[in-house]
C-alpha atoms as a PDB file:
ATOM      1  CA  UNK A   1     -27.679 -17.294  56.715  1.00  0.00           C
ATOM      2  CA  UNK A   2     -25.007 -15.034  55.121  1.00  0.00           C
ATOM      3  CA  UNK A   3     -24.743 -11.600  55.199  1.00  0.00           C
ATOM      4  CA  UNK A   4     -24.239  -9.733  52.148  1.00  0.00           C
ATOM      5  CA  UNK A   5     -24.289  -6.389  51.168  1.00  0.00           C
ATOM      6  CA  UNK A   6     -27.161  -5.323  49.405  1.00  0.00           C
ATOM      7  CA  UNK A   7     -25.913  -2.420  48.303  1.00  0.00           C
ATOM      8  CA  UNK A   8     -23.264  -4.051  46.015  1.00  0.00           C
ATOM      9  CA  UNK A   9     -25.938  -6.476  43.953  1.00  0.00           C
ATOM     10  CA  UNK A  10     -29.439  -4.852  43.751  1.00  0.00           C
ATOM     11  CA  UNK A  11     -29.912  -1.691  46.096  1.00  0.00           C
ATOM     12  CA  UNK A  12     -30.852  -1.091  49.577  1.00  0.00           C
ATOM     13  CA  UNK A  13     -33.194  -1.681  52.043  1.00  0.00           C
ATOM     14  CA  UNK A  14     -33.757  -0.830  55.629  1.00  0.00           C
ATOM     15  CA  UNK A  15     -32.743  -2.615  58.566  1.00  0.00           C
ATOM     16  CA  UNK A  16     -36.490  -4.068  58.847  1.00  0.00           C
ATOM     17  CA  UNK A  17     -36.522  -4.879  54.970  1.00  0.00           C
ATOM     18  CA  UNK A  18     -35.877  -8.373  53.813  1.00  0.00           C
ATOM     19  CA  UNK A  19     -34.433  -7.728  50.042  1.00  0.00           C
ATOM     20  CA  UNK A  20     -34.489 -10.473  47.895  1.00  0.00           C
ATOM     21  CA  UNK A  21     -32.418 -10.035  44.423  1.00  0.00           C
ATOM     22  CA  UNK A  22     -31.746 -11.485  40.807  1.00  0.00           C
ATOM     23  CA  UNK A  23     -32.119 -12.151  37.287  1.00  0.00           C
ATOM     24  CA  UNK A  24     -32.586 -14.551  34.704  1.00  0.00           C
ATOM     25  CA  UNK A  25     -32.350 -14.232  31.211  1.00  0.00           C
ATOM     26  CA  UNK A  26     -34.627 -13.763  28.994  1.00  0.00           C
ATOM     27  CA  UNK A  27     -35.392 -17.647  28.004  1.00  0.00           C
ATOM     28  CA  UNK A  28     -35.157 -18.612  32.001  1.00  0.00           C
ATOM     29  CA  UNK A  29     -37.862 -15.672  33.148  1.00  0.00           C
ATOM     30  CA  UNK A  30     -39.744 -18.358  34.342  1.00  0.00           C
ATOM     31  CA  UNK A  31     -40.004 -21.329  36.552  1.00  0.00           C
ATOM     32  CA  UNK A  32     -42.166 -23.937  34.283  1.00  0.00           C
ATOM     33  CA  UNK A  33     -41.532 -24.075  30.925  1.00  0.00           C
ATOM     34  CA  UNK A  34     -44.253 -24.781  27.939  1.00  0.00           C
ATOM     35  CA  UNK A  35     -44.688 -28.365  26.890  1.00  0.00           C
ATOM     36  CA  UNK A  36     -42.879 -28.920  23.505  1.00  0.00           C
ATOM     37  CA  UNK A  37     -45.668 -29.173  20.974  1.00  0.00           C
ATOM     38  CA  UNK A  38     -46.922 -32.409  19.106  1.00  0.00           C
ATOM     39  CA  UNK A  39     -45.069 -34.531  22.235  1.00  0.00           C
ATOM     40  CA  UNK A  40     -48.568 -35.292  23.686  1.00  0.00           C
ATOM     41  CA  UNK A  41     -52.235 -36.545  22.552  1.00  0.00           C
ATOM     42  CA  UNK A  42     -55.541 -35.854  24.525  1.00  0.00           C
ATOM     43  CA  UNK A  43     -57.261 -38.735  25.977  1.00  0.00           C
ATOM     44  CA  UNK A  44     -58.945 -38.870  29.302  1.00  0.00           C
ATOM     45  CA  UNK A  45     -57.162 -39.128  32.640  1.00  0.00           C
ATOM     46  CA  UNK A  46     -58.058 -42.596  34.608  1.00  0.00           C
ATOM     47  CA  UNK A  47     -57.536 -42.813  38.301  1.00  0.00           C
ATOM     48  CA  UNK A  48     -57.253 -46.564  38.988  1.00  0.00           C
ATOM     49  CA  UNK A  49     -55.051 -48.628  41.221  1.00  0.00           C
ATOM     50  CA  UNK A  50     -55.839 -51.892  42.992  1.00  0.00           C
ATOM     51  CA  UNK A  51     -56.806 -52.073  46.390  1.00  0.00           C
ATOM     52  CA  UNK A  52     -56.439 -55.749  47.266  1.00  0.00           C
ATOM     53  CA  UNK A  53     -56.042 -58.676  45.401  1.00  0.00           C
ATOM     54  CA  UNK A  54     -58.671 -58.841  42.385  1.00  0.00           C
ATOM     55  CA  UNK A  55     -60.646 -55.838  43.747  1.00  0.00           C
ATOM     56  CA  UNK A  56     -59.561 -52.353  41.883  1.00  0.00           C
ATOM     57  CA  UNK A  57     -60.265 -48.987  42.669  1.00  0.00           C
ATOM     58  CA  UNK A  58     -60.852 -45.635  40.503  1.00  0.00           C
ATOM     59  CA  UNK A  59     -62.107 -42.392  40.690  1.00  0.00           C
ATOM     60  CA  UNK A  60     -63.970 -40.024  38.446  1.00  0.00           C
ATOM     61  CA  UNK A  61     -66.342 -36.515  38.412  1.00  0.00           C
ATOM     62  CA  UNK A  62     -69.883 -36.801  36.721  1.00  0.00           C
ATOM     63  CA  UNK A  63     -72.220 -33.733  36.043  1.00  0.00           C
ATOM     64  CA  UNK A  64     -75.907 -34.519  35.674  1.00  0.00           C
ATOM     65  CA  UNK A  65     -78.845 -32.347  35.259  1.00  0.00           C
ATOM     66  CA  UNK A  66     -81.859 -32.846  37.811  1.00  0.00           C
ATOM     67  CA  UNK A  67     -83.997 -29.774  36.337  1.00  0.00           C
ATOM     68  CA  UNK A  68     -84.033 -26.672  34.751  1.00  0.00           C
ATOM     69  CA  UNK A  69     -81.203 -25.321  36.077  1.00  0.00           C
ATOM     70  CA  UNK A  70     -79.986 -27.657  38.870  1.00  0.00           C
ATOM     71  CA  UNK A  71     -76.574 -29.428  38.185  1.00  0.00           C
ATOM     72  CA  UNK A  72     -75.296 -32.154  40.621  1.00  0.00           C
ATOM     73  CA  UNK A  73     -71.423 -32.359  40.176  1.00  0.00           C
ATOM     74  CA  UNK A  74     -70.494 -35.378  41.788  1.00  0.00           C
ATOM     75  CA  UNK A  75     -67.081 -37.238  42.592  1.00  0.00           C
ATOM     76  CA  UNK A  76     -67.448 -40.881  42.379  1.00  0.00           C
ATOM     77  CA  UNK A  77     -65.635 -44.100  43.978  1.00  0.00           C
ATOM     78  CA  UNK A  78     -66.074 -46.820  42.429  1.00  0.00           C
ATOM     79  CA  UNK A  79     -64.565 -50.413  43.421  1.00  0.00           C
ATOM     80  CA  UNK A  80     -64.866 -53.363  41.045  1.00  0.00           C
ATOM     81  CA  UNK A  81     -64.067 -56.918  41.803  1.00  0.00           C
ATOM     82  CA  UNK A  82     -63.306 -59.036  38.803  1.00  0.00           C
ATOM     83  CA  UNK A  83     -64.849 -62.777  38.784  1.00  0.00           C
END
């Protein structure tokens, strides 16, 4: 790595200090932007690719109530094979 002096760009640290400086501006603060509005509809996310030839694969979460108060949250695996 190169040394440079911190004293020149952000301040000082010790000789056991790692000192890590910068800015952005305002409108770059942060790493991920927010999704432009209106660009995207809600629908449910499917997990599905084929495994071998006519069989496909997918994967989803269920949530079912066994009794008052018990909730089984389950991921499933489900493989199909079309006829």
């Amino acid at each position: 790595m190169k040394k440079i002096d911190p004293t020149k760009s952000c301040g000082g640290g010790s000789s056991r200090e790692i000192v890590v400086c910068g800015s952005r501006g305002d409108d770059e603060r942060y790493r991920l932007q927010p999704l432009p509005s209106g660009d995207f509809e809600a629908k449910p996310i499917i997990a599905r690719t084929g495994v071998i030839d006519g069989v496909t694969g997918d994967m989803h979460v269920e949530s079912k109530t066994l009794g008052p108060g018990v909730v089984s949250n389950r991921m499933m695996i489900r493989l199909t094979k079309s006829f």
